[in-house]
PDB file of N, CA and C in Angstrom:
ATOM      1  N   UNK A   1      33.546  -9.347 -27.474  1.00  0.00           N
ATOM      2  CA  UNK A   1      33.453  -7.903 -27.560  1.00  0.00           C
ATOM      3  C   UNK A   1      34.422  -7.300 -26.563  1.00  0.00           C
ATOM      4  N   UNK A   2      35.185  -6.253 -27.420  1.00  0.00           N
ATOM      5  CA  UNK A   2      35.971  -5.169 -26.256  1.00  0.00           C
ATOM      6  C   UNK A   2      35.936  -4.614 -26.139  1.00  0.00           C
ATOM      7  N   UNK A   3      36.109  -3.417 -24.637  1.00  0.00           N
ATOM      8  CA  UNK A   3      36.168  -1.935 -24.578  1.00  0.00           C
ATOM      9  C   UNK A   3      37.592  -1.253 -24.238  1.00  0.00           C
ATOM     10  N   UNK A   4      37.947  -0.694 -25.303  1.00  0.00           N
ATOM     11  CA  UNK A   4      39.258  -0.506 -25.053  1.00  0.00           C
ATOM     12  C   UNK A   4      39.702   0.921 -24.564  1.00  0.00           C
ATOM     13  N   UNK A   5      40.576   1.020 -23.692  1.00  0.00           N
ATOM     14  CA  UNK A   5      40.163   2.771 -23.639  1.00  0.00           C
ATOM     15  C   UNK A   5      41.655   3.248 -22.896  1.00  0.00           C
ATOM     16  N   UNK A   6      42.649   4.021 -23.640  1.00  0.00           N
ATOM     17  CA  UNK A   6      44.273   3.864 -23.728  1.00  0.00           C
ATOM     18  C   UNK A   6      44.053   5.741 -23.319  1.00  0.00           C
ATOM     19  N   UNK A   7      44.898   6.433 -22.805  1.00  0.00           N
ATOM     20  CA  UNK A   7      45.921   7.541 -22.517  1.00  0.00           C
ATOM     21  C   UNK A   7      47.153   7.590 -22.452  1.00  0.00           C
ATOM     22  N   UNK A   8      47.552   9.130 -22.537  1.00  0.00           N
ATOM     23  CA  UNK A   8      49.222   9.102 -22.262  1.00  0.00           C
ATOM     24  C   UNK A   8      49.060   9.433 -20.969  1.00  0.00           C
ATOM     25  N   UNK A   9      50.166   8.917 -20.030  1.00  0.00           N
ATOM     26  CA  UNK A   9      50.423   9.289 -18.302  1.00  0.00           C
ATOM     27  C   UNK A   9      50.213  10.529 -18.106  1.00  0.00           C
ATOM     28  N   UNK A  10      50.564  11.928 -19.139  1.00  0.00           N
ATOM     29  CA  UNK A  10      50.010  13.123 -19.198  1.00  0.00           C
ATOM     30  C   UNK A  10      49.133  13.707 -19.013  1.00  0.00           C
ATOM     31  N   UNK A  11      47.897  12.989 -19.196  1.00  0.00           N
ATOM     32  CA  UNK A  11      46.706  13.279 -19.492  1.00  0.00           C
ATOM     33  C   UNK A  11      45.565  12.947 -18.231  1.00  0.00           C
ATOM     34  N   UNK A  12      44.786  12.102 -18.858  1.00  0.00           N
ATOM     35  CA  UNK A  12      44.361  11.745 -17.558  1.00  0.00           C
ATOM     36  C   UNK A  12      43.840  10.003 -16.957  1.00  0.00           C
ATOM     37  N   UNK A  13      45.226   9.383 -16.753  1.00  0.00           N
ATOM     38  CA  UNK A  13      44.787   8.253 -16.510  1.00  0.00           C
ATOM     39  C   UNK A  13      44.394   7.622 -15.467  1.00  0.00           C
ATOM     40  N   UNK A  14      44.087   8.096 -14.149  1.00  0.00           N
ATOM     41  CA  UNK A  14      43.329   7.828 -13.011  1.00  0.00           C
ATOM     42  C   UNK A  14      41.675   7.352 -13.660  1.00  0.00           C
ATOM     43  N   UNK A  15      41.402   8.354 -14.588  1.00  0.00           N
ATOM     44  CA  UNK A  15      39.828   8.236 -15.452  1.00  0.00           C
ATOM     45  C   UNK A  15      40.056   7.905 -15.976  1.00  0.00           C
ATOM     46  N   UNK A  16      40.897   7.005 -16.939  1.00  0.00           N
ATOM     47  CA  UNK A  16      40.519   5.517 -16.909  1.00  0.00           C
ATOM     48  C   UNK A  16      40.619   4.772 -17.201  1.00  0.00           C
ATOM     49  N   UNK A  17      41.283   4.629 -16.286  1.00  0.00           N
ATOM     50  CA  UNK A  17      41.643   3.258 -15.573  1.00  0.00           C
ATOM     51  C   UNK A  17      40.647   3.439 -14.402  1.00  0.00           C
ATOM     52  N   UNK A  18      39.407   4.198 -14.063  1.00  0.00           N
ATOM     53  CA  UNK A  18      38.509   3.980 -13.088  1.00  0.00           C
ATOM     54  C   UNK A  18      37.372   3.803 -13.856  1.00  0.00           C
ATOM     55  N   UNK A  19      36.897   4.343 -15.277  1.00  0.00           N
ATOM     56  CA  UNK A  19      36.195   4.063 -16.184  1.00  0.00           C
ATOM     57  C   UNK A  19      36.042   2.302 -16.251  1.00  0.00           C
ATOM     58  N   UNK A  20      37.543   1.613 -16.678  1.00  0.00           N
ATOM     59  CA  UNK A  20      37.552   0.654 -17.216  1.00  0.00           C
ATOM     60  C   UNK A  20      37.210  -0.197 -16.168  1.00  0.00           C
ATOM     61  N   UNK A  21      37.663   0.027 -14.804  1.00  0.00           N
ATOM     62  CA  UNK A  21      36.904  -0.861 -13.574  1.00  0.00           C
ATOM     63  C   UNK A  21      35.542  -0.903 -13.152  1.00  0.00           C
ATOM     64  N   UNK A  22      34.995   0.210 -13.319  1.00  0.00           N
ATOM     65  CA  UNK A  22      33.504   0.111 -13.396  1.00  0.00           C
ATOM     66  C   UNK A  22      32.930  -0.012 -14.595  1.00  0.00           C
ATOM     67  N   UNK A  23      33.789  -0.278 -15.896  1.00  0.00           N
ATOM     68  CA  UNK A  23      32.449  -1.220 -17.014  1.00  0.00           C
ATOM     69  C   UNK A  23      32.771  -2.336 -16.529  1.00  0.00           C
ATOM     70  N   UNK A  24      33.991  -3.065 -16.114  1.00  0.00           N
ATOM     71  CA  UNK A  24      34.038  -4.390 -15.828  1.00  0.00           C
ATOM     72  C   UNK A  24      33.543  -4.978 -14.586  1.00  0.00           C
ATOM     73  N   UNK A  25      33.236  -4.346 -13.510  1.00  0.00           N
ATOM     74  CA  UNK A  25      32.155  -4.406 -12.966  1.00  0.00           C
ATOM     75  C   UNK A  25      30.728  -4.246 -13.128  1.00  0.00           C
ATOM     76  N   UNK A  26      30.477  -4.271 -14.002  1.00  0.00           N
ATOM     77  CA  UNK A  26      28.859  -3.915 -15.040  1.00  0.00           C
ATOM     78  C   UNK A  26      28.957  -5.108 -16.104  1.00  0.00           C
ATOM     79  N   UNK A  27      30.357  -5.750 -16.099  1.00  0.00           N
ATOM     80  CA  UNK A  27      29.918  -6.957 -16.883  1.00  0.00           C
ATOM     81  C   UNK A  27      30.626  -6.978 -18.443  1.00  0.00           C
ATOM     82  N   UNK A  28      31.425  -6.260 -18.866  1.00  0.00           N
ATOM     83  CA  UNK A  28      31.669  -5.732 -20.076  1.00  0.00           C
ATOM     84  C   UNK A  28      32.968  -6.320 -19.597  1.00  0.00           C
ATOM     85  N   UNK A  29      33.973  -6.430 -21.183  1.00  0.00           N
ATOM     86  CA  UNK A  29      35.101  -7.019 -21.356  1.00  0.00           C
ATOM     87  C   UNK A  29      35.816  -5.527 -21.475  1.00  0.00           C
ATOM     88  N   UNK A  30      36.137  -5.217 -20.591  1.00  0.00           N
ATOM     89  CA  UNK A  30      36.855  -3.285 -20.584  1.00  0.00           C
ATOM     90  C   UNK A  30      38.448  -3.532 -20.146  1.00  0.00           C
ATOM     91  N   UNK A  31      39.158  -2.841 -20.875  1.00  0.00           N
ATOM     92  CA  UNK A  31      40.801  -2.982 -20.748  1.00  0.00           C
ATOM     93  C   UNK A  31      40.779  -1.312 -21.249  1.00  0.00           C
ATOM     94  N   UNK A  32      42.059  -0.745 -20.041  1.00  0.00           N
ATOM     95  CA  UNK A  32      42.628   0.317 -20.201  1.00  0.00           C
ATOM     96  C   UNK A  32      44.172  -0.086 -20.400  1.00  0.00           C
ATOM     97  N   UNK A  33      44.808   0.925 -20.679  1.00  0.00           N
ATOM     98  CA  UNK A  33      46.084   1.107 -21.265  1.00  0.00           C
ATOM     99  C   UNK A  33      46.641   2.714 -20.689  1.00  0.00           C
ATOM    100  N   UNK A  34      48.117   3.378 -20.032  1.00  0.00           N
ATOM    101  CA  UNK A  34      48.225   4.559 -20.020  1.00  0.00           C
ATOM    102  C   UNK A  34      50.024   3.755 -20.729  1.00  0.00           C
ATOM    103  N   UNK A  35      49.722   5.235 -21.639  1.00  0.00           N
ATOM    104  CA  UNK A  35      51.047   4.772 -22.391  1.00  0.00           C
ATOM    105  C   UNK A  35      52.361   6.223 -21.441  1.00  0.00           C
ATOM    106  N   UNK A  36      53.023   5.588 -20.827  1.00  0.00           N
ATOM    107  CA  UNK A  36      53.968   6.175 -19.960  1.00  0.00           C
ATOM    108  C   UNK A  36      54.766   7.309 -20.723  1.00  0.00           C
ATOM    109  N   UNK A  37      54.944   8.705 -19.776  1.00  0.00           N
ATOM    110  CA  UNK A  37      55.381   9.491 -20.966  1.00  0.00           C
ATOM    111  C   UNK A  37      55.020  10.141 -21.786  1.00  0.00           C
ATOM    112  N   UNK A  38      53.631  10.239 -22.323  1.00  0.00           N
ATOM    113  CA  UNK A  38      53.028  10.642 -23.234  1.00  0.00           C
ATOM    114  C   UNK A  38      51.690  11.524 -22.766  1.00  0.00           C
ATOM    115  N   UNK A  39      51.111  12.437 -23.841  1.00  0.00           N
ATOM    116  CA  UNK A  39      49.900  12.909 -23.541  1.00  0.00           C
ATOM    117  C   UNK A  39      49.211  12.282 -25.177  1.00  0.00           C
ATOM    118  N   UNK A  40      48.305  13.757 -25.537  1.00  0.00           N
ATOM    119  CA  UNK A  40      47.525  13.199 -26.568  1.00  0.00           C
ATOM    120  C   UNK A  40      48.184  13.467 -27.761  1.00  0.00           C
ATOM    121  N   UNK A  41      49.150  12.394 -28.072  1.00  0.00           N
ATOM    122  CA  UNK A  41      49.653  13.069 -29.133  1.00  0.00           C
ATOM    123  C   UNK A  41      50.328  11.650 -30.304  1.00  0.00           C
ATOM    124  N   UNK A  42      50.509  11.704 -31.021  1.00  0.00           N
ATOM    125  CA  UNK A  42      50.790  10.151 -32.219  1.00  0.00           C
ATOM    126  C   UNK A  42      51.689   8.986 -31.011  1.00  0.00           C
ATOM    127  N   UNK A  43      52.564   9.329 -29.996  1.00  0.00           N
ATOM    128  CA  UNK A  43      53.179   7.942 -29.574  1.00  0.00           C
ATOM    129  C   UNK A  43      52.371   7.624 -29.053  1.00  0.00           C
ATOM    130  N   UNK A  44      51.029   8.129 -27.893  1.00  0.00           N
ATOM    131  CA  UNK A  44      50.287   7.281 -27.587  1.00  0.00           C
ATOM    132  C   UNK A  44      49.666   6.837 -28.521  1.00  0.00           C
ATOM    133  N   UNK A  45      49.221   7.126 -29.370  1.00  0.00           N
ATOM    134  CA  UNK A  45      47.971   6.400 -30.156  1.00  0.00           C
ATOM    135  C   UNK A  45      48.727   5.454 -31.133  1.00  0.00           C
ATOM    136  N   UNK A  46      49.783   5.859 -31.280  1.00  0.00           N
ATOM    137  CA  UNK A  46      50.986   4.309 -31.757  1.00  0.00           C
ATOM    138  C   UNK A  46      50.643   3.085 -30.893  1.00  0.00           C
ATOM    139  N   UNK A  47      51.075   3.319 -29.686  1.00  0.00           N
ATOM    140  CA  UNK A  47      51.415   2.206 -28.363  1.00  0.00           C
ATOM    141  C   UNK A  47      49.784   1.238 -28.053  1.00  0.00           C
ATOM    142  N   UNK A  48      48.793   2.821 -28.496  1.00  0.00           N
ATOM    143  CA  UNK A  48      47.433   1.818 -28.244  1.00  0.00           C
ATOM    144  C   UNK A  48      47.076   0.899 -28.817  1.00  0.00           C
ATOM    145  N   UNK A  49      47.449   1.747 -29.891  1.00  0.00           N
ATOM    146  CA  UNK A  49      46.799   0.735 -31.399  1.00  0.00           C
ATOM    147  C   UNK A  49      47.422  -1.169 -31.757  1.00  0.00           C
ATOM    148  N   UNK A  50      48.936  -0.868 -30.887  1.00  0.00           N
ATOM    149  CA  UNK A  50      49.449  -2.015 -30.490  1.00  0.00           C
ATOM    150  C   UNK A  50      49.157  -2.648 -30.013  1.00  0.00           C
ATOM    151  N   UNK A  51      49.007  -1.972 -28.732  1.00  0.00           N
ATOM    152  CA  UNK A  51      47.735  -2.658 -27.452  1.00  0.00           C
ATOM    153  C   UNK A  51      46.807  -3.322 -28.200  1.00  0.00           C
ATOM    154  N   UNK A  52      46.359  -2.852 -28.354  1.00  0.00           N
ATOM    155  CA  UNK A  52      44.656  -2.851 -28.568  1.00  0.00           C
ATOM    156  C   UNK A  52      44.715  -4.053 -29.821  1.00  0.00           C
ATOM    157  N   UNK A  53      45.744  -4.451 -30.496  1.00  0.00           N
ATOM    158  CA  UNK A  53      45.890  -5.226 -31.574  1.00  0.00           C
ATOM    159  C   UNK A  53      46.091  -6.488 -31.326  1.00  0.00           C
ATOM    160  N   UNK A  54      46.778  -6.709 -30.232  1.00  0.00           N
ATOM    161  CA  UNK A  54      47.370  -7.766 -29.624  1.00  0.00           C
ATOM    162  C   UNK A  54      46.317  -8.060 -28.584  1.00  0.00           C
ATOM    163  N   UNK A  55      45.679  -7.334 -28.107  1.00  0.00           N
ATOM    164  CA  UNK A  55      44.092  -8.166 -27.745  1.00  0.00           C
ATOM    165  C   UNK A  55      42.823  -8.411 -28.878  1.00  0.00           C
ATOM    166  N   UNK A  56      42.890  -7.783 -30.337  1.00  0.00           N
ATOM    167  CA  UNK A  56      41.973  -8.643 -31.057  1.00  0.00           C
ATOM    168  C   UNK A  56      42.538  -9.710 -31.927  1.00  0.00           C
ATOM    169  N   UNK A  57      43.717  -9.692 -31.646  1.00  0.00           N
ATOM    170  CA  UNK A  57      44.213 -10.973 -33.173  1.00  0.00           C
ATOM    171  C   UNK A  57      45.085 -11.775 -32.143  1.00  0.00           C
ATOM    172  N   UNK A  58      44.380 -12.479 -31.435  1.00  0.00           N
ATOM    173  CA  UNK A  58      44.706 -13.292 -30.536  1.00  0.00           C
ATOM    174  C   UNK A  58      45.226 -14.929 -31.098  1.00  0.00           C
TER     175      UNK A  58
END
């Protein structure tokens, strides 16, 4: 099981990438992503979906 949880550098990635350290301290398989450059808008959610692909089809 994963928790995946991606932003653009725009936005707000301090939260989380502090989100994703405290589920993984609680025990959960949690991965963040900040896609550089970007806010909320199609290139991040391009770059995640990459991300995020290349950790389930391993």
């Amino acid at each position: 099981k994963l928790v995946f949880m991606g932003c653009g550098s725009k936005e707000f990635p301090d939260g989380v990438n502090n989100a994703a350290a405290a589920l993984k301290e609680a025990g959960y398989n949690a991965v963040s992503y900040v896609s550089e450059g970007t806010a909320h808008e199609f290139h991040t959610w391009r770059r995640c979906l990459y991300e995020v692909s290349q950790l389930l089809f391993k």
